[in-house]
C-alpha atoms as a PDB file:
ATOM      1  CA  UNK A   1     -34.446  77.017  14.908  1.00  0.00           C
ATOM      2  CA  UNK A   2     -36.174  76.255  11.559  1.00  0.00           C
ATOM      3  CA  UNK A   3     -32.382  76.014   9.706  1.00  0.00           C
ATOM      4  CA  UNK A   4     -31.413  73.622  12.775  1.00  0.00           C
ATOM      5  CA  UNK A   5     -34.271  71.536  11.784  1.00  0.00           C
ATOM      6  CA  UNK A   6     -33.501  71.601   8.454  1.00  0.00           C
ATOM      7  CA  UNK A   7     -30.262  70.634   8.760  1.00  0.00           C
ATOM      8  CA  UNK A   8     -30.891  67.444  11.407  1.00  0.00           C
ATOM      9  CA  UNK A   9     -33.613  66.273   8.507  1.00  0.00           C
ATOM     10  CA  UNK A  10     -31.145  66.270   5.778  1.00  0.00           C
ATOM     11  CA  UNK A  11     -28.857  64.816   7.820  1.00  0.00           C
ATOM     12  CA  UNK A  12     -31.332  61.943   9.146  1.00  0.00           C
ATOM     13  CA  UNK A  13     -32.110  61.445   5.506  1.00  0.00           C
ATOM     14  CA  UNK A  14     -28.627  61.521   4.046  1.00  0.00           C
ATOM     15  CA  UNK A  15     -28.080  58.266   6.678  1.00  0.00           C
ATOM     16  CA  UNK A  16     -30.849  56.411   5.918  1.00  0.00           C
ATOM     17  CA  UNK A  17     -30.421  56.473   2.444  1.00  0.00           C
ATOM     18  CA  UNK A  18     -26.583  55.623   2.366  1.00  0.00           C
ATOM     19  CA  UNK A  19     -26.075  53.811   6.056  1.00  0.00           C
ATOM     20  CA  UNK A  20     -26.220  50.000   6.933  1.00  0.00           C
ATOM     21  CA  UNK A  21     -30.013  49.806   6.285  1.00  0.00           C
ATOM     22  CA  UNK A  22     -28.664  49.948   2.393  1.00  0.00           C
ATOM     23  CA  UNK A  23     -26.280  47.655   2.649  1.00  0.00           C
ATOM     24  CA  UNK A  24     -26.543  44.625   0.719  1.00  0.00           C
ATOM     25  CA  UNK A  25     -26.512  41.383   2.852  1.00  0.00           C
ATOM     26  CA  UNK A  26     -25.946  37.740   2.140  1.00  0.00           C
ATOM     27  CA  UNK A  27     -22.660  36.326   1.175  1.00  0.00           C
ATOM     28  CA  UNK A  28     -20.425  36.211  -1.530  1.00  0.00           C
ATOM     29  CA  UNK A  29     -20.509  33.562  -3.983  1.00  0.00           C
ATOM     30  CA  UNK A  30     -18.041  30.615  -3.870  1.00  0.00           C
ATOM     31  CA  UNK A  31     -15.253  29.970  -5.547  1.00  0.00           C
ATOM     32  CA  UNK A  32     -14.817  26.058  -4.979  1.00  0.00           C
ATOM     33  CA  UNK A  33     -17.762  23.943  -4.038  1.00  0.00           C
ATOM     34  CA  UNK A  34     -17.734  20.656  -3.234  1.00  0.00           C
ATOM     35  CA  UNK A  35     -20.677  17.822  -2.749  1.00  0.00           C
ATOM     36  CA  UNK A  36     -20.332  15.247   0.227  1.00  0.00           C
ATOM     37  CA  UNK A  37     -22.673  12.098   0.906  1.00  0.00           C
ATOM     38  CA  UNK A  38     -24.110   9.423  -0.658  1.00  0.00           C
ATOM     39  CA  UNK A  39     -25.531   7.754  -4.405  1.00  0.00           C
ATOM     40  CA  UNK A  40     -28.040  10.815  -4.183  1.00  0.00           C
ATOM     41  CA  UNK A  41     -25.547  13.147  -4.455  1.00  0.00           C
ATOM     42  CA  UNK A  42     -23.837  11.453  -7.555  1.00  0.00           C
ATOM     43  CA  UNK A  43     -26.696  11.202  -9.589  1.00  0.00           C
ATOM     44  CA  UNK A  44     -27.192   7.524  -9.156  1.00  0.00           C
ATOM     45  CA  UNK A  45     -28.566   5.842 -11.667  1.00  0.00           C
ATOM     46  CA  UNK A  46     -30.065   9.294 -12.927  1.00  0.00           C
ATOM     47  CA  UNK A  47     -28.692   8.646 -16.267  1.00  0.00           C
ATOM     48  CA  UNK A  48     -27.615   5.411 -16.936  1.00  0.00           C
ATOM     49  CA  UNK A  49     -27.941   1.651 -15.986  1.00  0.00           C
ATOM     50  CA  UNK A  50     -26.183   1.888 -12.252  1.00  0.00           C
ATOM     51  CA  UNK A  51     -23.677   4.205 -12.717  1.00  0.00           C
ATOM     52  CA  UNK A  52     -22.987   7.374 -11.076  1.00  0.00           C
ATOM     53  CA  UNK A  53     -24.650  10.702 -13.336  1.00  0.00           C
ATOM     54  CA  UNK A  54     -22.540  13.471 -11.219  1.00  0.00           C
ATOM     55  CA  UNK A  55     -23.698  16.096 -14.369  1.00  0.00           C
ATOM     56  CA  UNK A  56     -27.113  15.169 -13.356  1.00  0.00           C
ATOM     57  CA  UNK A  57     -26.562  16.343  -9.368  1.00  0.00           C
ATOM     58  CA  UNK A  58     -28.816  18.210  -7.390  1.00  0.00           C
ATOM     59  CA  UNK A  59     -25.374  19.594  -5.814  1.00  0.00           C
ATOM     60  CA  UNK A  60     -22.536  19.416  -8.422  1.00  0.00           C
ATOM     61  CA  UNK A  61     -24.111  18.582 -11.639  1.00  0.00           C
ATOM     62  CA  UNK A  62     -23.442  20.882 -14.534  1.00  0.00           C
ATOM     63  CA  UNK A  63     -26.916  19.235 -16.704  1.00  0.00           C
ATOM     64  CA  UNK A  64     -28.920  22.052 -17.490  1.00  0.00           C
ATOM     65  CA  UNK A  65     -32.014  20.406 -16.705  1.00  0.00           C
ATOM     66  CA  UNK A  66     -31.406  19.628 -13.224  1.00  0.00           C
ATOM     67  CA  UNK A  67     -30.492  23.363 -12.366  1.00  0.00           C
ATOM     68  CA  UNK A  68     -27.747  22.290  -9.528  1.00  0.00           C
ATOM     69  CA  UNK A  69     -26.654  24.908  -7.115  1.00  0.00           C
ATOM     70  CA  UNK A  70     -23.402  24.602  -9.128  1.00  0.00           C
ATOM     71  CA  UNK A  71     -24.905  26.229 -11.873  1.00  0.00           C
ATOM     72  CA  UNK A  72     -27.486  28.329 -10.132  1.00  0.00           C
ATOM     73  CA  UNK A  73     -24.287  30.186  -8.483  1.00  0.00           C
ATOM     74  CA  UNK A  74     -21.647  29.676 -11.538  1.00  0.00           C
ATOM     75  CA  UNK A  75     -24.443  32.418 -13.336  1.00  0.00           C
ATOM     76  CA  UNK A  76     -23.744  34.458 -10.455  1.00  0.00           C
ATOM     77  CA  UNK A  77     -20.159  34.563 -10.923  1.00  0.00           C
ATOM     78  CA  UNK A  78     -17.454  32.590 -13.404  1.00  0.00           C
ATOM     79  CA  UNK A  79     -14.862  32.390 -10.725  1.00  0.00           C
ATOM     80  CA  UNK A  80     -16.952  28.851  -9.444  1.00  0.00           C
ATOM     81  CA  UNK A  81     -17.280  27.788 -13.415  1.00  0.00           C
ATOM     82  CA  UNK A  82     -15.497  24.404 -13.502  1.00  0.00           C
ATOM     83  CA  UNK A  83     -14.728  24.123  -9.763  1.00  0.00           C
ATOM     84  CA  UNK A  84     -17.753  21.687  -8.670  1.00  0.00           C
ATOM     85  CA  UNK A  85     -16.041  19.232  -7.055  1.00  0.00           C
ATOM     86  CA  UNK A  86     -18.272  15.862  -5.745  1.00  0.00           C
ATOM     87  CA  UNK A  87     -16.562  13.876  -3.162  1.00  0.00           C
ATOM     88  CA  UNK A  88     -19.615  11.713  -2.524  1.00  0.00           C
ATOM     89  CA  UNK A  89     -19.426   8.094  -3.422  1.00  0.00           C
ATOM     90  CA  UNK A  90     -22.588   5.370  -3.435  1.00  0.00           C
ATOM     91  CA  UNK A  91     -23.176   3.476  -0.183  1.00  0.00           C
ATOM     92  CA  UNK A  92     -21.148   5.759   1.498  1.00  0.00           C
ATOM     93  CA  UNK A  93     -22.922   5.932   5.229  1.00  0.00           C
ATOM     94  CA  UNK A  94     -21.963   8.840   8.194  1.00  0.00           C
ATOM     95  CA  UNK A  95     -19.287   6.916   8.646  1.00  0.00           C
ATOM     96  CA  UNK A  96     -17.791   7.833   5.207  1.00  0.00           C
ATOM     97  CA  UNK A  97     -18.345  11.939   5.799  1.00  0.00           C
ATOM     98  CA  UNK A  98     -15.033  12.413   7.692  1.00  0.00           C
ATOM     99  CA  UNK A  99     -12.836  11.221   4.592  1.00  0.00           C
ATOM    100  CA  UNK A 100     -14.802  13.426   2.028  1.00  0.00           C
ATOM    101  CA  UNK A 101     -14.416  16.255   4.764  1.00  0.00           C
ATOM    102  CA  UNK A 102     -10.981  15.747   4.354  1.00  0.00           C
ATOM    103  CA  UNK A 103     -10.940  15.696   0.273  1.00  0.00           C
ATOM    104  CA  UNK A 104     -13.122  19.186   0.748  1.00  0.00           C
ATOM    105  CA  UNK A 105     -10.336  20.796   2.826  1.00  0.00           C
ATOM    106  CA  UNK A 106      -7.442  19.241   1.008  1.00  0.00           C
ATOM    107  CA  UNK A 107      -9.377  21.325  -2.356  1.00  0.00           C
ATOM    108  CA  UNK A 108     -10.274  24.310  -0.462  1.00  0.00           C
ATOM    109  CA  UNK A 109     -13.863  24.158  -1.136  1.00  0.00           C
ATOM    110  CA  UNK A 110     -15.628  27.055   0.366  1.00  0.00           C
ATOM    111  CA  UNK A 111     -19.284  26.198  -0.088  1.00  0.00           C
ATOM    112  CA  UNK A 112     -19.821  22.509   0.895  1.00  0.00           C
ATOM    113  CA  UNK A 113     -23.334  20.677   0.601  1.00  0.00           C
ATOM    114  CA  UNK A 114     -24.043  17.271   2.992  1.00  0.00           C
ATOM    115  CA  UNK A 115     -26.739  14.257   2.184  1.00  0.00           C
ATOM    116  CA  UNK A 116     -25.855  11.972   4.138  1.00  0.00           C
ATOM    117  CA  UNK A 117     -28.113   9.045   5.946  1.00  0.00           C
ATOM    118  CA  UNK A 118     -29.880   7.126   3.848  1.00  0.00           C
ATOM    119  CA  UNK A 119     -27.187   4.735   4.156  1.00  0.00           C
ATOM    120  CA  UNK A 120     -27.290   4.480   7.645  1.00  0.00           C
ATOM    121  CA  UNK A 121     -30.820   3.231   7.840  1.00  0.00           C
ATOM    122  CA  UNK A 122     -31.020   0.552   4.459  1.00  0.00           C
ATOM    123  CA  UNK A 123     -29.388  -1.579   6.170  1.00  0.00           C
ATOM    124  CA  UNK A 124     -30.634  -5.621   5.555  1.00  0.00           C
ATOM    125  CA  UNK A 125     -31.852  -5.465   9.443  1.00  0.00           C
ATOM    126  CA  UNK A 126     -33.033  -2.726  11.561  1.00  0.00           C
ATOM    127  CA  UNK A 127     -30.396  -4.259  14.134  1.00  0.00           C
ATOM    128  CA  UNK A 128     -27.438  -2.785  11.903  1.00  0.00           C
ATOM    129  CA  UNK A 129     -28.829   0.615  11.067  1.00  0.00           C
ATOM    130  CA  UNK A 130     -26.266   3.236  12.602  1.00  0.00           C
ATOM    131  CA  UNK A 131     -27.707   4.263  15.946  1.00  0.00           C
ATOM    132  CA  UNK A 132     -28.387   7.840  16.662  1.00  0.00           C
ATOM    133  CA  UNK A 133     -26.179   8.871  18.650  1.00  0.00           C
ATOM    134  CA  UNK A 134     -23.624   7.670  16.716  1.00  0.00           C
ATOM    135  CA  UNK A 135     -25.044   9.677  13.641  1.00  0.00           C
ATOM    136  CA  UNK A 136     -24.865  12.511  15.272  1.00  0.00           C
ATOM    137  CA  UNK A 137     -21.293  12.059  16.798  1.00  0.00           C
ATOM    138  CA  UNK A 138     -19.763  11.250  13.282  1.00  0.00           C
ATOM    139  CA  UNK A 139     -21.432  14.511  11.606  1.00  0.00           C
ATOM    140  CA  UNK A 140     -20.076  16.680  15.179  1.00  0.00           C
ATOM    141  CA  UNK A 141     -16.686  15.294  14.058  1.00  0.00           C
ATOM    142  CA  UNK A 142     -16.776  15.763  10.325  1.00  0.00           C
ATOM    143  CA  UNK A 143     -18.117  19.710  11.185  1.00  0.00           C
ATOM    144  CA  UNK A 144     -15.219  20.094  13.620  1.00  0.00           C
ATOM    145  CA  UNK A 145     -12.721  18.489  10.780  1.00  0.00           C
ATOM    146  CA  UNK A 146     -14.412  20.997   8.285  1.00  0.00           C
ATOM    147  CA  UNK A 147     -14.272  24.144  10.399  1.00  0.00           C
ATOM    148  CA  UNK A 148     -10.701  23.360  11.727  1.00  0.00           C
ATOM    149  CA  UNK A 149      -9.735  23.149   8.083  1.00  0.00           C
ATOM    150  CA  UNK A 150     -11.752  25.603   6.197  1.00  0.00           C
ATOM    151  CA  UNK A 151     -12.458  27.934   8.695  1.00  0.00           C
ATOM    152  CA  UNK A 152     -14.863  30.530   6.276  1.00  0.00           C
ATOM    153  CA  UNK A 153     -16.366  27.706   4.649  1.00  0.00           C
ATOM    154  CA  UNK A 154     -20.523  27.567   4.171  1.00  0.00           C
ATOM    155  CA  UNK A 155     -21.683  24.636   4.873  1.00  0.00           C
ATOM    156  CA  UNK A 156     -25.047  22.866   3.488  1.00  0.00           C
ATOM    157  CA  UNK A 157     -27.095  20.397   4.918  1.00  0.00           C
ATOM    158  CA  UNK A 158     -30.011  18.410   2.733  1.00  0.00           C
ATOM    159  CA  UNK A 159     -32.260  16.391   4.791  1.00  0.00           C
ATOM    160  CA  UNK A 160     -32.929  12.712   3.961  1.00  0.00           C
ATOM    161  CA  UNK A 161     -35.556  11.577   1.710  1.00  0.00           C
ATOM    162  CA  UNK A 162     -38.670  10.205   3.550  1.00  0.00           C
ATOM    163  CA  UNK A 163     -38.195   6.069   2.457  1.00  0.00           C
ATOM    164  CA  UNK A 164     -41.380   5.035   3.506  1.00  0.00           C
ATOM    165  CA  UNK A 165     -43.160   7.689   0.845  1.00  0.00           C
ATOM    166  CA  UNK A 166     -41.530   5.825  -1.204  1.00  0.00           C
ATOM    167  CA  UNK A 167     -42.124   2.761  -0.267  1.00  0.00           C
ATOM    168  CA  UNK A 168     -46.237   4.135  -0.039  1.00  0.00           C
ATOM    169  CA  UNK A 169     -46.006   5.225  -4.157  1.00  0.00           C
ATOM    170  CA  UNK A 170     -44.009   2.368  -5.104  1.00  0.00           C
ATOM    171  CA  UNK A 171     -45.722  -0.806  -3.488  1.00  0.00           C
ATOM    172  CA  UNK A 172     -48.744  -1.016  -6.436  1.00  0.00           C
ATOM    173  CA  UNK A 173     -45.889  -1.136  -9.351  1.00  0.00           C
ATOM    174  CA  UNK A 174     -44.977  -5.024  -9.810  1.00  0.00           C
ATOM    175  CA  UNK A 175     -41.693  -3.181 -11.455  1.00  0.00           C
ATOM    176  CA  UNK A 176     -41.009  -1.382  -8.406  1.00  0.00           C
ATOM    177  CA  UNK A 177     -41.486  -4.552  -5.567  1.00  0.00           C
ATOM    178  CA  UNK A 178     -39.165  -7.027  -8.117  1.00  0.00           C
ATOM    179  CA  UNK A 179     -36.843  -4.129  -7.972  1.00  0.00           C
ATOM    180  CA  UNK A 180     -36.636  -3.578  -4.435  1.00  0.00           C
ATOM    181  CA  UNK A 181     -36.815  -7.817  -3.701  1.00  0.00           C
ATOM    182  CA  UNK A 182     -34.481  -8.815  -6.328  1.00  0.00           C
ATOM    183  CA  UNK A 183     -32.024  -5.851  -5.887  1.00  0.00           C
ATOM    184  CA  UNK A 184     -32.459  -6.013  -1.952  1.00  0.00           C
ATOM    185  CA  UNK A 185     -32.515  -2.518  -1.941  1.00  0.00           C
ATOM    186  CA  UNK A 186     -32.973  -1.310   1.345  1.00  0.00           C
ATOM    187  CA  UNK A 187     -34.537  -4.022   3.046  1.00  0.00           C
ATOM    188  CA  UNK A 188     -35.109  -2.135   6.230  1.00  0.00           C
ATOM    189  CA  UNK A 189     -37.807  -0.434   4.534  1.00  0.00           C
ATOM    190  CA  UNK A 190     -38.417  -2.503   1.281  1.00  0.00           C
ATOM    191  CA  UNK A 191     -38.346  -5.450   2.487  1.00  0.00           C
ATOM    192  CA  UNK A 192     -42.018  -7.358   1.647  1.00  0.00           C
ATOM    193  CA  UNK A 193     -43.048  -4.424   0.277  1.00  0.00           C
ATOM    194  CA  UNK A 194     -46.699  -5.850  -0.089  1.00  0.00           C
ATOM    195  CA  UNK A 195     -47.241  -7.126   3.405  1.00  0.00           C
ATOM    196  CA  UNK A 196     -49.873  -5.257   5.312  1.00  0.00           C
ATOM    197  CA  UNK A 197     -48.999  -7.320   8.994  1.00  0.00           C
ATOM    198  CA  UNK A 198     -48.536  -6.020  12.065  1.00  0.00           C
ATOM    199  CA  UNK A 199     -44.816  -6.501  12.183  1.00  0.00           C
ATOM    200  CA  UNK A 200     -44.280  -5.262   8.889  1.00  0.00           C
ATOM    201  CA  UNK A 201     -46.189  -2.185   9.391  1.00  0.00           C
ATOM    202  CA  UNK A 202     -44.425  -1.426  12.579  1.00  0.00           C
ATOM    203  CA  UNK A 203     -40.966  -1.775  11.142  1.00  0.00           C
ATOM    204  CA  UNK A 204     -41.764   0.559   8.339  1.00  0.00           C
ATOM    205  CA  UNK A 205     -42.669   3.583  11.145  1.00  0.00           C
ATOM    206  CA  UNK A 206     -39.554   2.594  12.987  1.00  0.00           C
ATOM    207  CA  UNK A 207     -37.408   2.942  10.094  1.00  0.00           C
ATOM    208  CA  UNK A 208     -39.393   6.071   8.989  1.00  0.00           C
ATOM    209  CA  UNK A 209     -38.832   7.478  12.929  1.00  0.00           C
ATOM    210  CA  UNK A 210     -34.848   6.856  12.199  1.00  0.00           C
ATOM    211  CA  UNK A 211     -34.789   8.903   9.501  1.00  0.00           C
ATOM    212  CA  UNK A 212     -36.458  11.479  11.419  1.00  0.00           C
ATOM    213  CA  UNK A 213     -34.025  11.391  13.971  1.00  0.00           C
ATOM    214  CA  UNK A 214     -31.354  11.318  11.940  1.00  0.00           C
ATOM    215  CA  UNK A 215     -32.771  14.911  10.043  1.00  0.00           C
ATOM    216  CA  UNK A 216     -33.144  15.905  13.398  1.00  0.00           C
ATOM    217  CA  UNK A 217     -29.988  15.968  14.614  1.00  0.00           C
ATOM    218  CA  UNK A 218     -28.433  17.170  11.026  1.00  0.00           C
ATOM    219  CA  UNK A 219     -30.028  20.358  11.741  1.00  0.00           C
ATOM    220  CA  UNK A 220     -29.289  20.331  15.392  1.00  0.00           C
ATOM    221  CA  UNK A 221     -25.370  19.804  14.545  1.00  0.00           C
ATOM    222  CA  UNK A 222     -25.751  22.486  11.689  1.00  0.00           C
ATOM    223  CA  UNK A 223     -27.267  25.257  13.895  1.00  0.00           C
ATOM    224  CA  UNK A 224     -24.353  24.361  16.819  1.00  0.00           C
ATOM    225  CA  UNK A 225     -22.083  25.114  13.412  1.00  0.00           C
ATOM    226  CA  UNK A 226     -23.818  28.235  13.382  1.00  0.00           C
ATOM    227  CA  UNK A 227     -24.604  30.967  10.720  1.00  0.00           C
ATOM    228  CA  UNK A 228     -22.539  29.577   8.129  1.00  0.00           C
ATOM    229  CA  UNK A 229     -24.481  26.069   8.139  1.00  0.00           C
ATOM    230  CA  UNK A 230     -28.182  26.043   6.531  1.00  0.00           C
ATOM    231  CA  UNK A 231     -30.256  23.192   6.462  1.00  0.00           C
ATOM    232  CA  UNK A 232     -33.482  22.832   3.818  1.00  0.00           C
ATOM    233  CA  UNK A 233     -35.554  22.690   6.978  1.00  0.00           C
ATOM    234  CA  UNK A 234     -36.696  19.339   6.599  1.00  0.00           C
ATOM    235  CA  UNK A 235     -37.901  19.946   2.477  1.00  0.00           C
ATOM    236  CA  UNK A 236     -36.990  17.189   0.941  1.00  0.00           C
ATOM    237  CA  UNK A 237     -38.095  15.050   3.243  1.00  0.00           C
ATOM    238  CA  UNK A 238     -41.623  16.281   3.370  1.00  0.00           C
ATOM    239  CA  UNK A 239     -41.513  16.488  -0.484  1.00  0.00           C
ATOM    240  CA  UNK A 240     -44.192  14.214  -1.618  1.00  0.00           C
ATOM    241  CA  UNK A 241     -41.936  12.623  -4.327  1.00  0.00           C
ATOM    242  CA  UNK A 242     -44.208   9.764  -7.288  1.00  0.00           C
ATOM    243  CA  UNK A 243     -42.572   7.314  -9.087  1.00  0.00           C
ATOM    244  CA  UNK A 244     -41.770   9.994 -11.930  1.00  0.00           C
ATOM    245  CA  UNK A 245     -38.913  11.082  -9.456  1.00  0.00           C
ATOM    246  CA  UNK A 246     -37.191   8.227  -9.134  1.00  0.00           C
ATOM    247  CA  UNK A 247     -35.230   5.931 -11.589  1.00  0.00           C
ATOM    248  CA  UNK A 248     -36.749   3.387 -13.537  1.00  0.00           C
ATOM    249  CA  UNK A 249     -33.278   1.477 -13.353  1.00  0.00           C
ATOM    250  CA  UNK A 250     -34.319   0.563  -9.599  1.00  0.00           C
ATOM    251  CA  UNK A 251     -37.068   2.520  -8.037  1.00  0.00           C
ATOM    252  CA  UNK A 252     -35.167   4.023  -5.188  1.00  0.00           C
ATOM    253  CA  UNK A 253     -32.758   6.797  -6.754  1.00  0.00           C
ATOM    254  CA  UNK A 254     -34.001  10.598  -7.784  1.00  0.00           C
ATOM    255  CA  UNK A 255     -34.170  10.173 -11.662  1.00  0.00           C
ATOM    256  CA  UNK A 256     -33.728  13.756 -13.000  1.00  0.00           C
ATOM    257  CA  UNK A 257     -36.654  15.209 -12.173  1.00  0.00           C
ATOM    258  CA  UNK A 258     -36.004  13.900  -8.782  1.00  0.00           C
ATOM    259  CA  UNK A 259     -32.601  15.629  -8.435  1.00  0.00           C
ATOM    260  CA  UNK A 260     -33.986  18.996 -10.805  1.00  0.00           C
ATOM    261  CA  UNK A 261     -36.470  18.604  -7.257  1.00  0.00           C
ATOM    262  CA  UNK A 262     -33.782  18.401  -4.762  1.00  0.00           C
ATOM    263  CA  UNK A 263     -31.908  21.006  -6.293  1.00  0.00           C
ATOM    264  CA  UNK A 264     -34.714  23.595  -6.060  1.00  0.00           C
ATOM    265  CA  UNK A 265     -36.194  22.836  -2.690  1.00  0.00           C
ATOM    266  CA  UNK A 266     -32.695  22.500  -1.357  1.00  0.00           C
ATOM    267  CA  UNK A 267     -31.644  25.963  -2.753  1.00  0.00           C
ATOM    268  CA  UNK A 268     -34.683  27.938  -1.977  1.00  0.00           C
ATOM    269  CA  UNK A 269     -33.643  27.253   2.131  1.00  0.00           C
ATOM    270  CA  UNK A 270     -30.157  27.763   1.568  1.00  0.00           C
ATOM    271  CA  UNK A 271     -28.030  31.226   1.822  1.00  0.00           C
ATOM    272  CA  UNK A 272     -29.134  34.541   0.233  1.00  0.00           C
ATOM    273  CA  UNK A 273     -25.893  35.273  -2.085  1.00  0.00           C
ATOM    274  CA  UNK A 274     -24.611  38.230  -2.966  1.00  0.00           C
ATOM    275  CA  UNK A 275     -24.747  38.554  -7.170  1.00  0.00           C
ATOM    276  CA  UNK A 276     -21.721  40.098  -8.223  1.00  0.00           C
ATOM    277  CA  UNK A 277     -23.404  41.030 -11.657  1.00  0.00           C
END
């Protein structure tokens, strides 16, 4: 009896040591990525007078600085070294993500990231910002696309920056309001940016409300994707950016401490990967 034990203890032992329990989990690191959405995700005006700064993306962007996921995961593994692909283009609205979908699977990206939104509510009226529902049936589609094409591809979703924090930090800066008047930059939220009336108040929180509803169903449509779709959990849009984020070329982009921010809150709620090293 006391050998029988012995041997059902070494053999309980020699599992738990060596079985599933050990096994590492998370997944393997990509070999093509590929950045989809808007201005943020080029590094708008992060480096230069309005021009596109993709080395400087929270995404993509190869400047050390920044600390993309690009080169978070190229130190993991030199098989993604030079294969950051960013499909994103300014202005581009939901409307836009089907295309770049299509550029992702036509490159056979495997790790895709998603920013997409801010577009859809700077708008010059609230009347033209993209309804809901119409958000969230564009994103269903470009999933579907991406899936259909890709079918082991991880996806990424960033949620949208909260616009009236920035309109909160920015209205004291006389640089900031001639900015946002002159440029009309998004005039659903920017507009009058030192009005304290009723009206103006009110549209603010309705715009701000759209953008929560938009977040919302980004992560709704991710977890219907399933496991292989992450979302930041709604970090960057409870991030309580200052003016230092954001570029001094027109006090609405991430600057690079803005996207070096993106690029660590986003990553910290994305996948676990597996380091090859």
């Amino acid at each position: 009896m006391i050998r029988r034990l012995g041997s059902v203890l070494a053999a309980v032992i020699l599992v738990s040591s060596t079985g599933p329990a050990q096994a590492a989990t998370g997944e393997a690191v990509p070999a093509v990525m590929a950045a989809l959405g808007d201005s943020i995700s080029t590094g708008f005006n992060a480096c230069g007078l309005y021009i596109s700064c993709t080395a400087r993306s929270w995404s993509t962007g190869d400047y050390q600085q920044v600390a993309s996921h690009y080169l978070r995961l190229s130190k993991m593994s030199g098989t993604l070294q030079k294969h950051n692909l960013n499909f994103a283009a300014p202005g581009s609205t939901s409307a836009d993500l089907l295309g770049q979908v299509r550029k992702a699977v036509e490159a056979k990206a495997d790790y895709v990231t998603i920013l997409v939104g801010a577009q859809d509510a700077c708008t010059r009226t609230e009347q033209t910002m993209t309804p809901v529902a119409t958000y969230r049936q564009r994103l269903d589609t470009a999933l579907a696309e991406l899936r259909a094409g890709l079918p082991a591809v991880r996806v990424f979703i960033a949620s949208i920056p909260d616009l009236r924090r920035l309109w909160k930090v920015g209205k004291a800066s006389a640089l900031a309001r001639t900015f946002w008047t002159v440029g009309r930059i998004c005039q659903t939220m920017l507009a009058r940016p030192d009005s304290a009336k009723q009206a103006d108040v009110q549209r603010r929180d309705r715009v701000r409300a759209r953008v929560m509803a938009y977040n919302h169903e980004a992560a709704e449509a991710c977890a219907a994707f399933g496991p292989a779709c992450h979302t930041d959990g709604g970090a960057v849009f409870s991030f309580p950016f200052t003016l230092d984020h954001v570029s001094k070329w027109d006090y609405f982009h991430p600057n690079t401490a803005g996207q070096q921010i993106v690029a660590k809150l986003t990553f910290e709620h994305g996948f676990t990967w597996l380091d090859p090293r």
